[in-house]
C-alpha atoms as a PDB file:
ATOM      1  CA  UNK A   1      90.048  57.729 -75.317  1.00  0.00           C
ATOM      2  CA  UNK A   2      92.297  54.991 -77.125  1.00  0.00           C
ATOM      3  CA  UNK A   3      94.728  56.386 -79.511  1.00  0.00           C
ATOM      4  CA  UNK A   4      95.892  55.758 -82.711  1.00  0.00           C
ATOM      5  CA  UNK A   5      98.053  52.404 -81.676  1.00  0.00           C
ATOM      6  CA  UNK A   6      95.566  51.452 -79.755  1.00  0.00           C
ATOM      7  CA  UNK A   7      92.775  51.336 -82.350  1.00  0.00           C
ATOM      8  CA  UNK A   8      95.495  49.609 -84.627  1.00  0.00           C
ATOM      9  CA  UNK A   9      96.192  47.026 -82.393  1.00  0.00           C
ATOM     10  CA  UNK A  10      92.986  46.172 -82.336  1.00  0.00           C
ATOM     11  CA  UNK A  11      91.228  46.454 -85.557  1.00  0.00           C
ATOM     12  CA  UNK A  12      94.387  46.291 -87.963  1.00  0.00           C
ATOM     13  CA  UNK A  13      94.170  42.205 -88.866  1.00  0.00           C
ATOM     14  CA  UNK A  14      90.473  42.948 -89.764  1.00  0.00           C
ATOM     15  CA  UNK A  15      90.778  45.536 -91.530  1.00  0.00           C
ATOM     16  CA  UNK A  16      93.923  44.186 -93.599  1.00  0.00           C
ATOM     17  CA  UNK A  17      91.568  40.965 -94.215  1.00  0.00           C
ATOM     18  CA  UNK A  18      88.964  42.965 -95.853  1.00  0.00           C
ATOM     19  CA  UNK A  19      91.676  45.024 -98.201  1.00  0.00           C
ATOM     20  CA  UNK A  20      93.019  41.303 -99.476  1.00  0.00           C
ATOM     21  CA  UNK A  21      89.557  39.922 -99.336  1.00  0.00           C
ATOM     22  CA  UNK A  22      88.216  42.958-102.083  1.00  0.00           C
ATOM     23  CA  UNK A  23      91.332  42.623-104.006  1.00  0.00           C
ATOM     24  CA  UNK A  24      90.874  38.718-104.361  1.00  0.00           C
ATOM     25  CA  UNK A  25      87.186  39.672-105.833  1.00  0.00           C
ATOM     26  CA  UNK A  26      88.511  42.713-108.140  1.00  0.00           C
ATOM     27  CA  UNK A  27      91.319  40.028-109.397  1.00  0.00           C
ATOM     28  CA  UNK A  28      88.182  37.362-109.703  1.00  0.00           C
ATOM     29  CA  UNK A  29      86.024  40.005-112.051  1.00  0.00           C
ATOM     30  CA  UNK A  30      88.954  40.824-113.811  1.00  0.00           C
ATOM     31  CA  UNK A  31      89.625  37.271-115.196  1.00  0.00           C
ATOM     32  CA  UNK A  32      86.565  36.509-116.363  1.00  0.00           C
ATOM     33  CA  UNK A  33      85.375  37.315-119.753  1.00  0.00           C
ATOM     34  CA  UNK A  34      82.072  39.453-120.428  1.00  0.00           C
ATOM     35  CA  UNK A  35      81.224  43.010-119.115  1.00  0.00           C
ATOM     36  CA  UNK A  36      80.909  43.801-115.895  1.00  0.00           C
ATOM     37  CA  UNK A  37      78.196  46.128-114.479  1.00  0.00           C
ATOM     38  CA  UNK A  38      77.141  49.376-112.734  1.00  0.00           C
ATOM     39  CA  UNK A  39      77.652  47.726-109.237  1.00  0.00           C
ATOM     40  CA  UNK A  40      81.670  46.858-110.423  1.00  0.00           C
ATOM     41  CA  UNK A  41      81.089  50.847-111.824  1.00  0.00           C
ATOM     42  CA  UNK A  42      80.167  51.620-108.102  1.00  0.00           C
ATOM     43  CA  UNK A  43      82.775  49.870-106.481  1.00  0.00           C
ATOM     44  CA  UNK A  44      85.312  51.762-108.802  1.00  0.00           C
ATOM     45  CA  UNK A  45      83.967  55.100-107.859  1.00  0.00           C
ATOM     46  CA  UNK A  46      84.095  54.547-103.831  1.00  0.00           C
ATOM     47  CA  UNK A  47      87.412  52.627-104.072  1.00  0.00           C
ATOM     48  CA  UNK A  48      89.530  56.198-104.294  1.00  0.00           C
ATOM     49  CA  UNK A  49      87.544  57.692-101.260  1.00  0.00           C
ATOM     50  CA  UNK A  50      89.244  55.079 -99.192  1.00  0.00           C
ATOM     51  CA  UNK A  51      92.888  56.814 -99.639  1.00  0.00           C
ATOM     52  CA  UNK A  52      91.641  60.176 -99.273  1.00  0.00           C
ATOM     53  CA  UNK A  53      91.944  62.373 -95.766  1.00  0.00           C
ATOM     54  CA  UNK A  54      88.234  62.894 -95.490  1.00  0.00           C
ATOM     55  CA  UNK A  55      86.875  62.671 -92.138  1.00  0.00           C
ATOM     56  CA  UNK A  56      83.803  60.860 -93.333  1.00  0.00           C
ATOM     57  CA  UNK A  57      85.160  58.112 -95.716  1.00  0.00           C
ATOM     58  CA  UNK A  58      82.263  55.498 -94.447  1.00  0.00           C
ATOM     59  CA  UNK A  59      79.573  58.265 -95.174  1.00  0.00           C
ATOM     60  CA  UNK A  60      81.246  59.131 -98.832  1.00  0.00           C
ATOM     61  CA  UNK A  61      81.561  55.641 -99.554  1.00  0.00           C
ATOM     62  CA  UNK A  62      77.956  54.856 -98.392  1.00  0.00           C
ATOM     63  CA  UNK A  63      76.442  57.455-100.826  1.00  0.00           C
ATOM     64  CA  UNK A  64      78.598  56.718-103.280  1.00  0.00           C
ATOM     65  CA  UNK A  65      77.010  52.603-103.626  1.00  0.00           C
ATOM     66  CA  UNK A  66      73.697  54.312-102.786  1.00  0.00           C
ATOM     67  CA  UNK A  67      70.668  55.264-105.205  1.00  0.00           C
ATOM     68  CA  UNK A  68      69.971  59.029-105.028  1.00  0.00           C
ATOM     69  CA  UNK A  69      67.008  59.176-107.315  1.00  0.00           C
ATOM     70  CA  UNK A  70      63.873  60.808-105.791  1.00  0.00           C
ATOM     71  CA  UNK A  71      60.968  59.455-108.197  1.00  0.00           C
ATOM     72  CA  UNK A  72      59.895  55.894-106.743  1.00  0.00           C
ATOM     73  CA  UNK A  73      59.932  52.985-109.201  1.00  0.00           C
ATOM     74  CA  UNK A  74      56.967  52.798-111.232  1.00  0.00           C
ATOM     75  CA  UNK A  75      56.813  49.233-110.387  1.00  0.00           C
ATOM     76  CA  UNK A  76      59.174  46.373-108.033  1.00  0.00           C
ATOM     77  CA  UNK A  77      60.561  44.110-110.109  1.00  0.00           C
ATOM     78  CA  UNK A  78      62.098  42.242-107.639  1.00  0.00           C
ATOM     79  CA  UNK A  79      62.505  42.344-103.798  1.00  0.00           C
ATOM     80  CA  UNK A  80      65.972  43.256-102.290  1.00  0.00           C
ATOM     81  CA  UNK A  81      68.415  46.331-103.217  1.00  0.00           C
ATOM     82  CA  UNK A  82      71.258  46.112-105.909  1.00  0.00           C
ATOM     83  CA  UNK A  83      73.700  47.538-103.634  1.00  0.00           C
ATOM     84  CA  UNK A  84      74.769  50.434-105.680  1.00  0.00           C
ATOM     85  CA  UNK A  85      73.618  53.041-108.095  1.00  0.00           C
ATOM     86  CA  UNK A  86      72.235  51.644-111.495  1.00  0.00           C
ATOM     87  CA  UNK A  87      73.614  54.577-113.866  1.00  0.00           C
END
């Protein structure tokens, strides 16, 4: 089983991208004008689940961009997901 430093060495450089990467597109939305949008709403409420000490961050964040409503659409308005909860 690798340890701690082991799974650093390997995955820490991607995982540091991704952090800048996400703060480059919060600093993009933020200096544009207009309003933003549930998905910006969504990325806001799984953001904070990344710093906590839950075991199951991927799962919490996963649920939290995910549509929980039971009743299917009346009808598709278009094909694809939004990627997060419409409020």
């Amino acid at each position: 089983m690798p340890s701690k430093k082991d799974i650093l060495d390997l995955h820490f450089m991607d995982a540091r991208y991704k952090l800048i990467d996400i703060a480059a597109f919060l600093d993009r939305i933020e200096r544009h004008p207009g309003e933003t949008d549930f998905r910006f709403d969504g990325l806001k409420k799984a953001l904070p689940i990344l710093l906590s000490d839950r075991p199951d961050r991927a799962r919490a964040v996963l649920e939290a961009l995910s549509d929980h409503s039971t009743e299917p659409a009346e009808k598709a308005t278009f094909q694809g997901a939004f990627g997060a909860p419409q409020a």
